[in-house]
N, C-alpha and C. Protein backbone atom coordinates (compact mmCIF):
# COMPACT_ATOMS: atom_id res chain seq x y z
N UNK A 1 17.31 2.25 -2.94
CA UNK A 1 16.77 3.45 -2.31
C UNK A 1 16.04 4.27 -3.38
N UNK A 2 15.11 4.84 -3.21
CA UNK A 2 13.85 5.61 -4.29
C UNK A 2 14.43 7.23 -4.05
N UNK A 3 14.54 7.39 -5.34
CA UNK A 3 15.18 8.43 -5.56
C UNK A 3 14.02 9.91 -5.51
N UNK A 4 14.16 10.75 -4.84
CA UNK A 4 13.49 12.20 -4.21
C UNK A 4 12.32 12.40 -5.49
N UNK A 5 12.73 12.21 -6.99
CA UNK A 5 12.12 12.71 -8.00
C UNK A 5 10.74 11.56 -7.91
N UNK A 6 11.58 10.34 -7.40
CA UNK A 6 10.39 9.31 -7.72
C UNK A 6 9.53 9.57 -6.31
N UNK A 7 10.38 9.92 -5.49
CA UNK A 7 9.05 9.44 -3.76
C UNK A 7 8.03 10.94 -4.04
N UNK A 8 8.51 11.88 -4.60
CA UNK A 8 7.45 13.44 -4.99
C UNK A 8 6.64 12.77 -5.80
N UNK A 9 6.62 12.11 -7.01
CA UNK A 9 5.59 11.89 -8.22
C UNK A 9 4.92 10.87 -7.59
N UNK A 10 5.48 10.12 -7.00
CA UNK A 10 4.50 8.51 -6.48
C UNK A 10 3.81 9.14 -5.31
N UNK A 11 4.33 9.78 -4.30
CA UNK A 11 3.65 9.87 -3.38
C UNK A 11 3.05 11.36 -3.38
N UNK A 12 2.94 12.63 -4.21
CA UNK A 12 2.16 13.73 -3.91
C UNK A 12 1.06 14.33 -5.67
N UNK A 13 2.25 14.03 -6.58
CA UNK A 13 1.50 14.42 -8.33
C UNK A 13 0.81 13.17 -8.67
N UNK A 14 1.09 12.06 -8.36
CA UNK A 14 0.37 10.88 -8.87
C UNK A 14 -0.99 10.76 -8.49
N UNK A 15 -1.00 10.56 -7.33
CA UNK A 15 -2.32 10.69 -6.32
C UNK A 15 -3.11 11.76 -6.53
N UNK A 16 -2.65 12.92 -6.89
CA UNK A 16 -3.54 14.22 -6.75
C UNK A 16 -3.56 14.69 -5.24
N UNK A 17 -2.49 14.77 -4.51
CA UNK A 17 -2.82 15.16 -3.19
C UNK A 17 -2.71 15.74 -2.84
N UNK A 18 -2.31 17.65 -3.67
CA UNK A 18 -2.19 18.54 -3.64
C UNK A 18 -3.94 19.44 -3.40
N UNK A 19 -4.58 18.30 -3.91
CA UNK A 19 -5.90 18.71 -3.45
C UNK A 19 -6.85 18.13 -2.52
N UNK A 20 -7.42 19.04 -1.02
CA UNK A 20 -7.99 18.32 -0.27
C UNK A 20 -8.46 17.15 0.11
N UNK A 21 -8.67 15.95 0.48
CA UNK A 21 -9.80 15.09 -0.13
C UNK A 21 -10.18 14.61 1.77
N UNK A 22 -11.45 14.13 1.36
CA UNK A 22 -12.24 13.45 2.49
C UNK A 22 -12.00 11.91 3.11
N UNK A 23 -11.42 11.37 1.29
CA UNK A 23 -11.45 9.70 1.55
C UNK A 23 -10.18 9.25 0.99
N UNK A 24 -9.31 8.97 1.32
CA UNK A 24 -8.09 8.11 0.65
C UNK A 24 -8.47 6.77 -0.31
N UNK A 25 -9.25 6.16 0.16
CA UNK A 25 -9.82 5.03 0.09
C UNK A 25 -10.37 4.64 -1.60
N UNK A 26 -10.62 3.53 -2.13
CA UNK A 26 -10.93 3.68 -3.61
C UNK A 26 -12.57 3.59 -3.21
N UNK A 27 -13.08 3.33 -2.30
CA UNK A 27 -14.92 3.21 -2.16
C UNK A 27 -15.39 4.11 -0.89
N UNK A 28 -14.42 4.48 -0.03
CA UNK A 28 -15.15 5.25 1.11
C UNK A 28 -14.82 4.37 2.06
N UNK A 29 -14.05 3.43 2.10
CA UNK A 29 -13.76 2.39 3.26
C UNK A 29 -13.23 3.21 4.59
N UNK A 30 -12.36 4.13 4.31
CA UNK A 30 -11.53 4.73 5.05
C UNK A 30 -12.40 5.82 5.74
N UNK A 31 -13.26 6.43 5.26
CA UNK A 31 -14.17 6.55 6.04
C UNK A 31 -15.65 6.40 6.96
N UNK A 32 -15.24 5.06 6.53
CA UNK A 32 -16.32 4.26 7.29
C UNK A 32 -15.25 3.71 8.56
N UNK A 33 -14.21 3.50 8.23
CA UNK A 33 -13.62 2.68 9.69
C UNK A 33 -12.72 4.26 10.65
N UNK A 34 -12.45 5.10 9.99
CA UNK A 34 -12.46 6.49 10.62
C UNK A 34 -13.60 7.02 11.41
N UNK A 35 -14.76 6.09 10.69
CA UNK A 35 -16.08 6.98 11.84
C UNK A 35 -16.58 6.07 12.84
N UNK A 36 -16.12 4.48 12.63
CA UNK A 36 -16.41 3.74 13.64
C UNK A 36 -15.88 3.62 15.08
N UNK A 37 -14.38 4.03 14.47
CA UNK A 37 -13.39 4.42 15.67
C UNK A 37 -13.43 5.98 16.33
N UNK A 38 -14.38 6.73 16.05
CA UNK A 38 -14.25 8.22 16.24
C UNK A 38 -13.66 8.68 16.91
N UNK A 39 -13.95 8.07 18.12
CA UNK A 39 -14.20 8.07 20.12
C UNK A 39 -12.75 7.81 20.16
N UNK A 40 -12.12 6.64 19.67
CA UNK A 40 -11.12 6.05 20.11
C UNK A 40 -9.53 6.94 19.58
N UNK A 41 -8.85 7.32 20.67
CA UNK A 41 -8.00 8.13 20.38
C UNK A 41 -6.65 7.77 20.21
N UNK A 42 -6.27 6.07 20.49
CA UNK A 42 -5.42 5.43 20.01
C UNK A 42 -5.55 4.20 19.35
N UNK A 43 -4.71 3.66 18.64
CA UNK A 43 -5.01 2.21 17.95
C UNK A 43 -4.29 1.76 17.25
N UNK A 44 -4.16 0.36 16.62
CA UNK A 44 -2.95 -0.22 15.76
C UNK A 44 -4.21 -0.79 14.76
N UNK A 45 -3.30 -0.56 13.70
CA UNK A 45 -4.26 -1.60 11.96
C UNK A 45 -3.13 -1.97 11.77
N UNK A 46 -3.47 -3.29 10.86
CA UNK A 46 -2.64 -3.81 9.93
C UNK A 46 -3.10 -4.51 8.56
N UNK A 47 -2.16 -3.15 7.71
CA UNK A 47 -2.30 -2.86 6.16
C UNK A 47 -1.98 -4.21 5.19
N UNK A 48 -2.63 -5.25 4.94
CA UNK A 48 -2.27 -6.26 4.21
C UNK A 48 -2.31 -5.68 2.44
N UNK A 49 -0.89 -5.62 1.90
CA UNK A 49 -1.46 -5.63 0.26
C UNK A 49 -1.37 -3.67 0.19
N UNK A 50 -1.02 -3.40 1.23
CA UNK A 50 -0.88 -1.93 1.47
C UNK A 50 -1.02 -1.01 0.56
N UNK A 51 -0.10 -0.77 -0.75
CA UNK A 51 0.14 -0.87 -1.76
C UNK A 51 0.63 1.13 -1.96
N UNK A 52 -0.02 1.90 -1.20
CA UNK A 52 0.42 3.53 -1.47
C UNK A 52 -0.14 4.27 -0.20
N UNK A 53 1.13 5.05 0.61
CA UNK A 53 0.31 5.29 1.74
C UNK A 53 -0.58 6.81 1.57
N UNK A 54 -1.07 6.94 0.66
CA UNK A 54 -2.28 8.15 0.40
C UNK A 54 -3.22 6.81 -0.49
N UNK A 55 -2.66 7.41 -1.78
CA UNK A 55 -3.73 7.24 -2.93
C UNK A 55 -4.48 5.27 -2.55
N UNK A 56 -5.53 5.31 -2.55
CA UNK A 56 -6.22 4.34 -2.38
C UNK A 56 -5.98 3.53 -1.54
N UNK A 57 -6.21 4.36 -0.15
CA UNK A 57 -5.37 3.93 1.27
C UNK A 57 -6.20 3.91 1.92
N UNK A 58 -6.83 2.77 2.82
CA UNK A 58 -7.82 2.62 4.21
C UNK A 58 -7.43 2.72 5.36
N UNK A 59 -6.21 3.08 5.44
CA UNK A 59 -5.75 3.68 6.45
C UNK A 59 -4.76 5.17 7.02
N UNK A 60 -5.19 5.71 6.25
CA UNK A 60 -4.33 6.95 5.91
C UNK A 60 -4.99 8.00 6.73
N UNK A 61 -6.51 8.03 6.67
CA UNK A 61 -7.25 8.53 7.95
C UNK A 61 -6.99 8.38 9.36
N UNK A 62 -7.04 7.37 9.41
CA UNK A 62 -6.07 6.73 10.95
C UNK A 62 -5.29 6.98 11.43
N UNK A 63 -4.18 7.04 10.71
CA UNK A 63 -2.40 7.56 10.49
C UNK A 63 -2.85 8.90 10.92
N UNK A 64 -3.64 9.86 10.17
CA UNK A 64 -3.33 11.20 10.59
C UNK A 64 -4.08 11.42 12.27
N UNK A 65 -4.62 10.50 12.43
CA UNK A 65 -5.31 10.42 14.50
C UNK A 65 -3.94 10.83 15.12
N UNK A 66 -3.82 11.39 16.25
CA UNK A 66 -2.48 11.45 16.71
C UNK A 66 -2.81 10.33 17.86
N UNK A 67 -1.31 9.39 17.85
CA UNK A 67 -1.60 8.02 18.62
C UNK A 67 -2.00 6.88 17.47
N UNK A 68 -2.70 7.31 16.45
CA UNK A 68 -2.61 5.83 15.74
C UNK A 68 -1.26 5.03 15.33
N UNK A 69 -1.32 3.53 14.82
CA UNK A 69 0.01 3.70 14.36
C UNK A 69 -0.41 2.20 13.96
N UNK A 70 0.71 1.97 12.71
CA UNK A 70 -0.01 0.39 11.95
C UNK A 70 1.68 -0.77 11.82
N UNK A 71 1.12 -1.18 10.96
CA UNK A 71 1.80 -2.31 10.40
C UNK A 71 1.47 -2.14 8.56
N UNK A 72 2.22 -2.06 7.96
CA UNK A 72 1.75 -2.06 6.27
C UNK A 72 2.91 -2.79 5.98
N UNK A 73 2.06 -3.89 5.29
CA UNK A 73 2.64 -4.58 4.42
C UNK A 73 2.93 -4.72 3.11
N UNK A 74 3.54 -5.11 2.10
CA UNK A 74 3.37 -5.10 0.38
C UNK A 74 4.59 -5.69 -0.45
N UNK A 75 4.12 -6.30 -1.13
CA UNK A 75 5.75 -7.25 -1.96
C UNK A 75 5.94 -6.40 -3.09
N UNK A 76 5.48 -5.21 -2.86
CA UNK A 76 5.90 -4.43 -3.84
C UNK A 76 7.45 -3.14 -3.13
N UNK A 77 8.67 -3.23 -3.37
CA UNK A 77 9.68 -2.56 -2.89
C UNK A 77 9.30 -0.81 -2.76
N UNK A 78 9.07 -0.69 -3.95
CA UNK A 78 8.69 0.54 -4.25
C UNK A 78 7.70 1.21 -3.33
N UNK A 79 6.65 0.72 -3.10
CA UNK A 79 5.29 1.13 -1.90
C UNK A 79 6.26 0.99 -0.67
N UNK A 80 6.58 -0.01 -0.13
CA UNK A 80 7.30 0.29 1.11
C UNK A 80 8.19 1.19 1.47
N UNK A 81 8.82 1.52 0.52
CA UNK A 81 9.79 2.69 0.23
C UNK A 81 8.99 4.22 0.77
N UNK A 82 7.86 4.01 -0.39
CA UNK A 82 7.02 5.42 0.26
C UNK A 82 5.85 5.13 1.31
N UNK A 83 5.96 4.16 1.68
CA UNK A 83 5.57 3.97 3.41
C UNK A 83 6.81 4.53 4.30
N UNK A 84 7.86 3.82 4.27
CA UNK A 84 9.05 4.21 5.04
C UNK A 84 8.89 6.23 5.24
N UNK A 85 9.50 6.56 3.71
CA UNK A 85 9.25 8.25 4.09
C UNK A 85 8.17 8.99 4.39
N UNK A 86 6.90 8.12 4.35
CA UNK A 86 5.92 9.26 4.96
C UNK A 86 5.08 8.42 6.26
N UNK A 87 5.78 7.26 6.51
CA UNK A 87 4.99 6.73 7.77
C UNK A 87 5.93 6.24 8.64
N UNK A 88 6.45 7.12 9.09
CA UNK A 88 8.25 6.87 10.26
C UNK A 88 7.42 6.07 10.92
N UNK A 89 6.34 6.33 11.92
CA UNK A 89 6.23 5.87 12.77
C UNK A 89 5.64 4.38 13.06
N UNK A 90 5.34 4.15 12.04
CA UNK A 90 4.62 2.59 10.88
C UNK A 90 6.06 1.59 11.15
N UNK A 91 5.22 0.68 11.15
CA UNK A 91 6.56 -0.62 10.41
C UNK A 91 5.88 -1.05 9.50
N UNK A 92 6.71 -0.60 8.32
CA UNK A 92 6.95 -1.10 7.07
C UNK A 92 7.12 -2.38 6.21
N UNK A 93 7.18 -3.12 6.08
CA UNK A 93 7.42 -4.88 5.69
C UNK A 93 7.11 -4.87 4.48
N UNK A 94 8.51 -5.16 3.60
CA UNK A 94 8.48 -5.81 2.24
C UNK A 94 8.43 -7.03 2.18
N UNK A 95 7.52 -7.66 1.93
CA UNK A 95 7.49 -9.38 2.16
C UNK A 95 6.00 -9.49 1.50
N UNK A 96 6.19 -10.94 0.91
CA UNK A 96 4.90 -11.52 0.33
C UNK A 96 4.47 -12.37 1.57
N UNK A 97 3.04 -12.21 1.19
CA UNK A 97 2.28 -13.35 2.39
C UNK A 97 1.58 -14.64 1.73
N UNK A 98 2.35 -15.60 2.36
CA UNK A 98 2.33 -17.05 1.18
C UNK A 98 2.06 -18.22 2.13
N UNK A 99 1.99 -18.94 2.52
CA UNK A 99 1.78 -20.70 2.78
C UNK A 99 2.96 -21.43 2.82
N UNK A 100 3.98 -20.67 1.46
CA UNK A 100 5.25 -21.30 0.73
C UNK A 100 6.19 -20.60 1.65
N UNK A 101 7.03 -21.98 1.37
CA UNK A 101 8.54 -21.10 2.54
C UNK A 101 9.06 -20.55 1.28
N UNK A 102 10.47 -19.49 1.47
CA UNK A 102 11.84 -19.47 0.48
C UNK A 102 10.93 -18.70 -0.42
N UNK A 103 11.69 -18.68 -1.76
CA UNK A 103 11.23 -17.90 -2.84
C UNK A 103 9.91 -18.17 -3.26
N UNK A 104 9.11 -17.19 -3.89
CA UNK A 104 7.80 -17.05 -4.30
C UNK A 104 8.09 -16.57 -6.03
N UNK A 105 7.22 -16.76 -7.14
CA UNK A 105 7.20 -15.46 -8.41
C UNK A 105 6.06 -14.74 -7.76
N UNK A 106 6.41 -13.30 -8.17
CA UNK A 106 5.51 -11.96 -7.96
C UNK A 106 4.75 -11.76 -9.64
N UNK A 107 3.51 -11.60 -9.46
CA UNK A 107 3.36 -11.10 -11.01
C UNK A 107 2.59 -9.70 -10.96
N UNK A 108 3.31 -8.59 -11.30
CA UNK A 108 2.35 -7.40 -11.75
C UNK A 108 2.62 -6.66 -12.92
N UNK A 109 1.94 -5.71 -13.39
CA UNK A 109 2.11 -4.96 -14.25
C UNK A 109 2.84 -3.92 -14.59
N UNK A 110 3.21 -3.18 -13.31
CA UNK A 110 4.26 -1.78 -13.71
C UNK A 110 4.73 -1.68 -12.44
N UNK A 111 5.61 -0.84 -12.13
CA UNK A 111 6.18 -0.91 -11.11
C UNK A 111 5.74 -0.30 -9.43
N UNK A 112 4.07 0.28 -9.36
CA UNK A 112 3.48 0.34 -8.49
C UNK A 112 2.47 0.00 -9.37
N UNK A 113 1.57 -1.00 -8.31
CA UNK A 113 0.31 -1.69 -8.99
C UNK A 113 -0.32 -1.58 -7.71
N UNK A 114 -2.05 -1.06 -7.45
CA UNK A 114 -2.54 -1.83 -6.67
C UNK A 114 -2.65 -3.28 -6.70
N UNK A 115 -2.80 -4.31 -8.27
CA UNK A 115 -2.96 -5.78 -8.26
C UNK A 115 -1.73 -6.20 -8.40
N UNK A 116 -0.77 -6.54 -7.39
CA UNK A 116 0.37 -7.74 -7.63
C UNK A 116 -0.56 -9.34 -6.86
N UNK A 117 0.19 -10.36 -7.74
CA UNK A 117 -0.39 -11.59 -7.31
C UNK A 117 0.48 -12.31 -7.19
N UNK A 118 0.37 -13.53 -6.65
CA UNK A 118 1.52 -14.48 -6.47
C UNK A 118 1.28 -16.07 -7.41
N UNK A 119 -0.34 -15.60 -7.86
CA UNK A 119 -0.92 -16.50 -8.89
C UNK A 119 -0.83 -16.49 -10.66
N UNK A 120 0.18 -17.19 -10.74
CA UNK A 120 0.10 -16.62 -12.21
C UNK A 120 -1.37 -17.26 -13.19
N UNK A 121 -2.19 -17.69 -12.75
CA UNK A 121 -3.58 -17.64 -12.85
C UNK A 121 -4.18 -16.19 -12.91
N UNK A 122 -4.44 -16.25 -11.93
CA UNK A 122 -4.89 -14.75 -11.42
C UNK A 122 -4.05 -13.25 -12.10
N UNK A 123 -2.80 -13.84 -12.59
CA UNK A 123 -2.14 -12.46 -13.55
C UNK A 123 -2.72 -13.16 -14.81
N UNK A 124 -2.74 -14.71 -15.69
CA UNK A 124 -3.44 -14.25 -16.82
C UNK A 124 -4.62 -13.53 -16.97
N UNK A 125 -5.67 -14.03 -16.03
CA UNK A 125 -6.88 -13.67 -15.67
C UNK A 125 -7.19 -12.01 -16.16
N UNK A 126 -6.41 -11.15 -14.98
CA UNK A 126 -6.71 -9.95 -14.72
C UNK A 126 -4.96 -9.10 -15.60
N UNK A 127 -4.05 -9.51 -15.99
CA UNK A 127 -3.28 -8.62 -16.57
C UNK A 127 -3.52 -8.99 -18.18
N UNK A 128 -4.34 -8.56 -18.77
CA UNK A 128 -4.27 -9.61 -20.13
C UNK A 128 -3.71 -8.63 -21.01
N UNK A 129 -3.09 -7.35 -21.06
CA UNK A 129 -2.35 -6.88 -21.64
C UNK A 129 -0.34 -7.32 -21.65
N UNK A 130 -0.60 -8.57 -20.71
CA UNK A 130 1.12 -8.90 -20.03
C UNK A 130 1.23 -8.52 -18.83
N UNK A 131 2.04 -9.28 -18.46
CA UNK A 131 2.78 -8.85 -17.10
C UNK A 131 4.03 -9.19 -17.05
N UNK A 132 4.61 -8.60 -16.13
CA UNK A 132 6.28 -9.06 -15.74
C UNK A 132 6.08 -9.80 -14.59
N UNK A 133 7.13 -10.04 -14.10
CA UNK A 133 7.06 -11.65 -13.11
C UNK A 133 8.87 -11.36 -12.36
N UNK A 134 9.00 -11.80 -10.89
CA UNK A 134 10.04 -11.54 -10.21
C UNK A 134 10.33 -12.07 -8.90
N UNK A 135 11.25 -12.77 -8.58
CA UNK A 135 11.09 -13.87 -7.96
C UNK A 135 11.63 -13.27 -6.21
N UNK A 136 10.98 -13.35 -5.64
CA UNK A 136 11.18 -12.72 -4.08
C UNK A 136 11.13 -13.99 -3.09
N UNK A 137 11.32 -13.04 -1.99
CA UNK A 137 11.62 -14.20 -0.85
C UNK A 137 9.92 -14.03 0.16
């Protein structure tokens, strides 16, 4: 269970979300699929790779529609955690999405990452300072 000190810093000082913003999103995604749906006053998404439900979130616009409501996913414990307390109405899912039955290795860098991989290719590739590695279901 994520302790009050950690779900405040991850989910409100980390992000900066004490200050207004227009786009959750890391490019404006979130408001491009916020303006496509304008009209539409209910709807379901589903968050693959989810990873923080503000900071660099394409669906966090949505969430605040009254009537939207998703699915977020992430093999990261920690993100689902602060999905759980700020998206009751969400289902949440800690689980990797794999091909492979049973256990998987996870490889990321710190303990919320937007890049976790299940390729340890793809972690030499892109973590070349190291990574840690952790074996999930």
């Amino acid at each position: 269970m994520i302790n009050i000190f950690r779900y405040f810093y991850y989910n409100f000082y980390r992000p900066k979300i004490f200050f207004l913003k227009k786009s959750y999103s890391m490019y404006g995604e979130d408001v491009f699929i916020n303006n496509f749906f304008k009209n539409k006053k209910n709807g379901i998404y589903l968050d693959v790779g989810a990873y923080h439900p503000l900071d660099g979130n394409n669906t966090h616009l949505v969430y605040k529609k009254k009537n939207w409501q998703g699915i977020n996913i992430d093999v990261n414990p920690l993100s689902i955690e602060l999905f759980k307390r700020s998206r009751k109405f969400d289902l949440n899912i800690n689980c990797a999405i794999s091909a492979k039955k049973g256990f998987v290795t996870m490889y990321f860098r710190k303990k919320i990452n937007m890049l976790n991989t299940l390729s340890k290719k793809h972690a030499k590739m892109h973590f070349r300072n190291g990574f840690q590695e952790k074996k999930i279901k």
